[in-house]
Protein backbone atom coordinates (compact mmCIF):
# COMPACT_ATOMS: atom_id res chain seq x y z
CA UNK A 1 0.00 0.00 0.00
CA UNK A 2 1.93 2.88 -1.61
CA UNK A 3 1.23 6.55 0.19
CA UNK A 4 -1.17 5.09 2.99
CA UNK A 5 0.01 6.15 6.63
CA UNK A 6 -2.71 4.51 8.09
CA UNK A 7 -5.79 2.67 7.87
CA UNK A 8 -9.02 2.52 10.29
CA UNK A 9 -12.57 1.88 11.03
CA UNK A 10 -14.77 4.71 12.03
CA UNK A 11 -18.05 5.35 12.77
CA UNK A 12 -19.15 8.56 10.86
CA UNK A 13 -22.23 9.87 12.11
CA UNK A 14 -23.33 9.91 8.03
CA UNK A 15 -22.15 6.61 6.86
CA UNK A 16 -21.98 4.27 9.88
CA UNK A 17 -18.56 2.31 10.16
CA UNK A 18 -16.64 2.63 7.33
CA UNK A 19 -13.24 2.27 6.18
CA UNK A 20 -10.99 5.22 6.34
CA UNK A 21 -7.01 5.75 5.22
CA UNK A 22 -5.22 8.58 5.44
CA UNK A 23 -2.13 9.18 3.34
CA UNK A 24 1.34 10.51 3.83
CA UNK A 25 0.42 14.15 2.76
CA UNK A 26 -2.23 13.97 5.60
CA UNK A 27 -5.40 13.57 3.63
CA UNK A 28 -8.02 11.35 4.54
CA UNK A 29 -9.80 8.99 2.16
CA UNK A 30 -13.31 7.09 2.49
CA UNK A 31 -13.70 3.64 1.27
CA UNK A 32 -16.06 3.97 -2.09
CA UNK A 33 -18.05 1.17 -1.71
CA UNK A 34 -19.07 1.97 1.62
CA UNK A 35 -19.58 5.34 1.54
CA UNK A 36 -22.03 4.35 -2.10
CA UNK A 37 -23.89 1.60 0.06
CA UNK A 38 -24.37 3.91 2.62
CA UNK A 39 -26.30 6.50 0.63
CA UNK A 40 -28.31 3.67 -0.71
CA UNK A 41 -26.86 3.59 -4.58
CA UNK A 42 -27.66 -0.10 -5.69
CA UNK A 43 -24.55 -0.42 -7.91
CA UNK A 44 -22.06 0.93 -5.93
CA UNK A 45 -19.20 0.12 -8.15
CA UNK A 46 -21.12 2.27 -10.75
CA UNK A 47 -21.50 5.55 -8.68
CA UNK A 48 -18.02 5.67 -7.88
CA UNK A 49 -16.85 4.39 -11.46
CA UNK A 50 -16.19 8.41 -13.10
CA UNK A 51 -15.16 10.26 -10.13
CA UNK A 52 -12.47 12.05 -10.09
CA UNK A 53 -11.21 12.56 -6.43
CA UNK A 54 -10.28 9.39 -6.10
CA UNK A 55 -7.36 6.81 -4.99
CA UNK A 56 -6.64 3.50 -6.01
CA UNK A 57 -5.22 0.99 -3.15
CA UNK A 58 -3.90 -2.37 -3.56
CA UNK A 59 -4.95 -4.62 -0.85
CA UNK A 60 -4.10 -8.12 0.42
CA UNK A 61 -6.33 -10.60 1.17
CA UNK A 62 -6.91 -14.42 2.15
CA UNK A 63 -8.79 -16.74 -0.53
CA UNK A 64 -11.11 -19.40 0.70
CA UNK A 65 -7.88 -21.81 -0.55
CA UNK A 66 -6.11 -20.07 1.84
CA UNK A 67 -3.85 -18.06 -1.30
CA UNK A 68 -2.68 -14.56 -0.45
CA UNK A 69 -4.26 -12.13 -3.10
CA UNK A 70 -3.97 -8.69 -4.13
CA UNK A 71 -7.05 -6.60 -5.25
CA UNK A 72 -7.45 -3.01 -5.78
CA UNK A 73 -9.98 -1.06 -3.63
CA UNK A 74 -10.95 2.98 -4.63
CA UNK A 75 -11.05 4.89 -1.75
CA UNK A 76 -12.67 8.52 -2.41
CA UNK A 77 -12.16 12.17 -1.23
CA UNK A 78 -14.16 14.96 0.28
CA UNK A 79 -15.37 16.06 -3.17
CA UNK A 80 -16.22 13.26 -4.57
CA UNK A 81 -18.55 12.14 -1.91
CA UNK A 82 -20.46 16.19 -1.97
CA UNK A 83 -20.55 14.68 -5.89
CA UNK A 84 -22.17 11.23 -4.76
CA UNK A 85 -24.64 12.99 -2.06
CA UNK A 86 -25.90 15.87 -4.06
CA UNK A 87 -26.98 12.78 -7.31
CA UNK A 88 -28.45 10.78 -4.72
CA UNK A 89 -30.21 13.94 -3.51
CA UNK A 90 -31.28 15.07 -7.32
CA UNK A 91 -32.40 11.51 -7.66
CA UNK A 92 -34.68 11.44 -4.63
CA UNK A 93 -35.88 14.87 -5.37
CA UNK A 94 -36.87 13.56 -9.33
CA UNK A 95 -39.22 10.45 -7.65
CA UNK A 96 -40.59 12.62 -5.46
CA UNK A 97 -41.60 15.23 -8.53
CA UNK A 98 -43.27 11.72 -10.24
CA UNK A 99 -44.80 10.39 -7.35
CA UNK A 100 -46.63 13.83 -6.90
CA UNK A 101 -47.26 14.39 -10.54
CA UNK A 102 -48.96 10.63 -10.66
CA UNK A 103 -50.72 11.79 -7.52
CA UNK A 104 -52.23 15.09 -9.36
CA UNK A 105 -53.08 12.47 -12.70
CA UNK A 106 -55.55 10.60 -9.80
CA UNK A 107 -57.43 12.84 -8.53
């Protein structure tokens, strides 16, 4: 794991626990995945796919053969998580506008 000081779990008061690293330069990085679950994208791995404060980690890991294996993991910055909540937010706010618009259709 090139550049990462350290690595922890936290529990943010947004996301729950989730995986945090912070890098030589001092900057602190959320794991993608979690922070995409968290705001309740189904496809997490596509939410986090074009963003562009981002940071690729290598990480180790145990098979279930008991093999050591490497696999990358994207972490993500401050801005790309305002990115992440203000979609999820537009996306809400768009159902919402449908939901009321099928409402008005009923009565």
């Amino acid at each position: 794991m090139e550049h990462v000081k350290s690595t922890e779990i936290v529990n943010h008061p947004l996301f729950g626990e989730i995986e945090r690293i912070t890098t030589e330069d001092g900057k602190i990085w959320y794991k993608g995945k979690d922070v995409a679950l968290a705001l309740g994208y189904k496809s997490p791995h596509v939410a986090i796919k074009y963003l562009k404060d981002t940071l690729k980690v290598e990480k180790e890991y145990r098979t279930g053969l008991g093999y050591i294996a490497r696999r990358p993991y994207t972490y993500i910055g401050k801005e790309a998580i305002k990115i992440l909540l203000v979609k999820r937010l537009t996306q809400d706010v768009k159902n919402r506008v449908k939901e009321c618009i099928n409402q008005i259709d009923l009565v």
